[in-house]
Every structure is written in C-alpha cells, then in structure tokens.
C-alpha atoms as a PDB file:
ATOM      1  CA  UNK A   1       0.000   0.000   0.000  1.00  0.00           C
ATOM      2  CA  UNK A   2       1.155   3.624  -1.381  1.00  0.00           C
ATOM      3  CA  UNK A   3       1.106   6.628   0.984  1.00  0.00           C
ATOM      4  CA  UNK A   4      -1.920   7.830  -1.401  1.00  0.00           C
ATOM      5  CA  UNK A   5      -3.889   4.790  -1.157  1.00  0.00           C
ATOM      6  CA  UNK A   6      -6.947   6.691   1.248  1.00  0.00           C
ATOM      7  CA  UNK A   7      -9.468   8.643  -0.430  1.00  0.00           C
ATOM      8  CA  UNK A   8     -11.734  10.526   1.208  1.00  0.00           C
ATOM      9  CA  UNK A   9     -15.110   9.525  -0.302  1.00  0.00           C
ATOM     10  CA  UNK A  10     -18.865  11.872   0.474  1.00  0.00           C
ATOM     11  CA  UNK A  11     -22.433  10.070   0.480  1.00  0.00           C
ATOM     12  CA  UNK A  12     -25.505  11.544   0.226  1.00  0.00           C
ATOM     13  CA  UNK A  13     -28.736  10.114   1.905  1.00  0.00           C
ATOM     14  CA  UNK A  14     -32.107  10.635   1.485  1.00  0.00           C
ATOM     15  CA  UNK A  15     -32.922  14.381   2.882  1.00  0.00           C
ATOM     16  CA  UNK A  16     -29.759  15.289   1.154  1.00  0.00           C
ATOM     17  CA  UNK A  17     -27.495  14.721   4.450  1.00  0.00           C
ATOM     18  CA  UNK A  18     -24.141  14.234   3.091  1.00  0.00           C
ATOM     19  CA  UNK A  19     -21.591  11.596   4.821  1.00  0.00           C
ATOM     20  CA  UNK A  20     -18.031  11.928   4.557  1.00  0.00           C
ATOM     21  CA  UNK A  21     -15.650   9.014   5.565  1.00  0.00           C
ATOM     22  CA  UNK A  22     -12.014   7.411   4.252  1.00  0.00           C
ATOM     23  CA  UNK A  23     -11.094   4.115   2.849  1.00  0.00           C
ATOM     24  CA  UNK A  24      -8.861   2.321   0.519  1.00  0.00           C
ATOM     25  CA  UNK A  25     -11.417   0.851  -1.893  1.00  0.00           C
ATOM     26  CA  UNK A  26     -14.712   3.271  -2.529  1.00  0.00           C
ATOM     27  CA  UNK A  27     -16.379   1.034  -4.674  1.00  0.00           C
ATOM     28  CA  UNK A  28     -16.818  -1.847  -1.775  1.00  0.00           C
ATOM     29  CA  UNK A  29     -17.239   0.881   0.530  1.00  0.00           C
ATOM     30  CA  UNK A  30     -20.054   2.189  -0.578  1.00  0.00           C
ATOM     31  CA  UNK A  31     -21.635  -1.264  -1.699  1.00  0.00           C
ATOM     32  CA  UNK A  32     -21.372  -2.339   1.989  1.00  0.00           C
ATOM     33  CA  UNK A  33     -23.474   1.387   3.089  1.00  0.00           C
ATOM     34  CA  UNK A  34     -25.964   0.197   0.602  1.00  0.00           C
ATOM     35  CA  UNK A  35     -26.321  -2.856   1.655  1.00  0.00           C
ATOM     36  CA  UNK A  36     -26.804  -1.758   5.685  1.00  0.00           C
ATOM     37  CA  UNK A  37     -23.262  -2.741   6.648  1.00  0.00           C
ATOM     38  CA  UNK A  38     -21.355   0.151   6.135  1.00  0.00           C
ATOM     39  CA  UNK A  39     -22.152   3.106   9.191  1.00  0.00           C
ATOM     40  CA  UNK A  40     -24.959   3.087  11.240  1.00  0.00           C
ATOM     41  CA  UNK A  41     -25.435   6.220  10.586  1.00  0.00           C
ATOM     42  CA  UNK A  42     -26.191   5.531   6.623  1.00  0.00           C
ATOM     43  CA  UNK A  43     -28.551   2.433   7.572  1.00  0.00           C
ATOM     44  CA  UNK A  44     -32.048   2.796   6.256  1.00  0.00           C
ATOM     45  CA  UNK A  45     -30.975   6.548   5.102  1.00  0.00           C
ATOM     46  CA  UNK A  46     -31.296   5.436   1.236  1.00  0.00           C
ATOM     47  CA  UNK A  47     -31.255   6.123  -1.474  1.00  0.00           C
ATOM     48  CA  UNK A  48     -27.577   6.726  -1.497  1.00  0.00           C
ATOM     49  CA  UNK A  49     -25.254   8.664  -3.983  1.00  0.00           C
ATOM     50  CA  UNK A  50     -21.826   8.504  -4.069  1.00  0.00           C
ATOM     51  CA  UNK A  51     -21.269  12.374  -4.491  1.00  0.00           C
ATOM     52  CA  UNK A  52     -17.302  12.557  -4.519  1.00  0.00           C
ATOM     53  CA  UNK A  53     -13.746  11.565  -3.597  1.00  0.00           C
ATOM     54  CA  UNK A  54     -10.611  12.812  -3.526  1.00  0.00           C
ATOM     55  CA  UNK A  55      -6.785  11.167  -2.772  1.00  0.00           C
ATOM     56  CA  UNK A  56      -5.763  12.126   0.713  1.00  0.00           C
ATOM     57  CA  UNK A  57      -2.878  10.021   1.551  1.00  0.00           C
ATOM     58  CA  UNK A  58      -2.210   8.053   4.804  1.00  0.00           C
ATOM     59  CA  UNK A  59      -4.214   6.951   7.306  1.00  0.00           C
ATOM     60  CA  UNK A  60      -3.021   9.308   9.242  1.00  0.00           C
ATOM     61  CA  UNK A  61      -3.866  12.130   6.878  1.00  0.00           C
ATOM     62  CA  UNK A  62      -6.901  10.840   5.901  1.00  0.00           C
ATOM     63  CA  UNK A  63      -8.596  10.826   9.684  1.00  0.00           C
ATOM     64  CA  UNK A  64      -7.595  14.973  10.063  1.00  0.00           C
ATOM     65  CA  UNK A  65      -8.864  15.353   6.639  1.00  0.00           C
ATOM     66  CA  UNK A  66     -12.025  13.531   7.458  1.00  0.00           C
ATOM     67  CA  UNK A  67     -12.471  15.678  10.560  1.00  0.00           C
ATOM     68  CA  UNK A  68     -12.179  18.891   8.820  1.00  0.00           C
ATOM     69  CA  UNK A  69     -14.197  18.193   5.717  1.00  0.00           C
ATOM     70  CA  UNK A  70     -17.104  17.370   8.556  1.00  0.00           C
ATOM     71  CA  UNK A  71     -16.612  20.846  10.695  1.00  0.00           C
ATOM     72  CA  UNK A  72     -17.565  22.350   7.287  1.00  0.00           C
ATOM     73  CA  UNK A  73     -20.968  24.240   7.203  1.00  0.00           C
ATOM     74  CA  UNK A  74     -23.457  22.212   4.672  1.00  0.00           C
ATOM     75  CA  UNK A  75     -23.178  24.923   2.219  1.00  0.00           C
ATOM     76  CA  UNK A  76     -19.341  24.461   1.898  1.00  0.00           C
ATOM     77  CA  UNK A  77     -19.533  20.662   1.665  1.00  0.00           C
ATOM     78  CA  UNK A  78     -22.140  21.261  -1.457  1.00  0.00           C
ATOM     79  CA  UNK A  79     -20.385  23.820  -2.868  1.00  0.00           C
ATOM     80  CA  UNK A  80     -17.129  20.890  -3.219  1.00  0.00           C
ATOM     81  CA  UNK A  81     -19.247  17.920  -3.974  1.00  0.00           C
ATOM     82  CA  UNK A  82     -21.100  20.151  -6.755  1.00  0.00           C
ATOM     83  CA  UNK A  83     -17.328  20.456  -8.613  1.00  0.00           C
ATOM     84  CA  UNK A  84     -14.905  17.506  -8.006  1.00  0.00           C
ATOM     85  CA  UNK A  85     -11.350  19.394  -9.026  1.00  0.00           C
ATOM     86  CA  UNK A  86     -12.562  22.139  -6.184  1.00  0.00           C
ATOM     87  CA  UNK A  87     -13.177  18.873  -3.700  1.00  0.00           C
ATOM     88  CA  UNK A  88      -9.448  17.665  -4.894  1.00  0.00           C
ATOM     89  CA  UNK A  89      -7.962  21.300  -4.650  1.00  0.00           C
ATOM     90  CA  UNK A  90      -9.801  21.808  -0.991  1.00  0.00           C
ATOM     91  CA  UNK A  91      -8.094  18.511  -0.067  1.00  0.00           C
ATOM     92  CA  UNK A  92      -5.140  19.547  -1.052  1.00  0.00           C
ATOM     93  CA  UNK A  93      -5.230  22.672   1.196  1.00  0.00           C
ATOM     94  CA  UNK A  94      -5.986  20.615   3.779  1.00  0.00           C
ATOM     95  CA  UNK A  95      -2.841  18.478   4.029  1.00  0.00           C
ATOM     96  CA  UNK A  96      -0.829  21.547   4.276  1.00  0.00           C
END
C-alpha cells in the first residue's frame, strides 16, 4: 500500500445529508453502506449517492482530513461535492 492509497469519499442520503468518511477501496465501501453494513449512521438513510472523492494520503492524513471536511458548514460541503477538481484542490489545502 502507497502513501496515497486513502481517499476521502462523500455520500448523500435521502434528505440530502451528506456523509463523509475514508477508505482504501470506494467502490466496496459504498456497496457495503448500501447494503446496511457500512455506518450506522447511513442504515435505512437510502437512497444513497456517491457524491465525490478525492486522494488524501495516509491513514493518518486521511482521519484529520475527514475531521475537517465534517466541521464544514453544509453549504461548503455542497459547494465541493457540486465540482470535483474544487473537492481535490480543498483537499489539497488541507494536508498543508
């Protein structure tokens, strides 16, 4: 495993809540939250929509990158899901 093997990855669920949260493989990440046995927090919350990702790094990185993409007000979090290269340039700002 590279150093930029975690992505950040954002959900949304129905009511338009959006989920952030970090993994090595998105695909089966998000296949287990569809399924009920990703977070509890997702479960019965569908539809879901995978709604972007962006390289982080680490582990390491990927946890403080996590937390600060989820201080974010709602409006800043749609404003990067609504344009991936802003998502990848925020995420980039934040491992500075």
């Amino acid at each position: 495993m590279t150093s930029a093997d975690w992505i950040l990855y954002v959900v949304r669920a129905r009511g338009g809540t959006l989920y952030a949260g970090i993994t090595t493989d998105v695909d089966r990440r998000f296949a287990e939250h569809e399924s009920g046995r990703g977070a509890k927090a997702l479960r019965g919350r569908g539809p879901l929509e995978l709604v972007g990702r962006a390289a982080v790094g680490d582990r390491s990185t990927a946890l403080r990158v996590e937390l600060r993409f989820k201080r974010l007000s709602k409006a800043r979090k749609e404003e990067l899901v609504a344009a991936p290269p802003e998502l990848e340039a925020w995420v980039g700002g934040a491992l500075e």
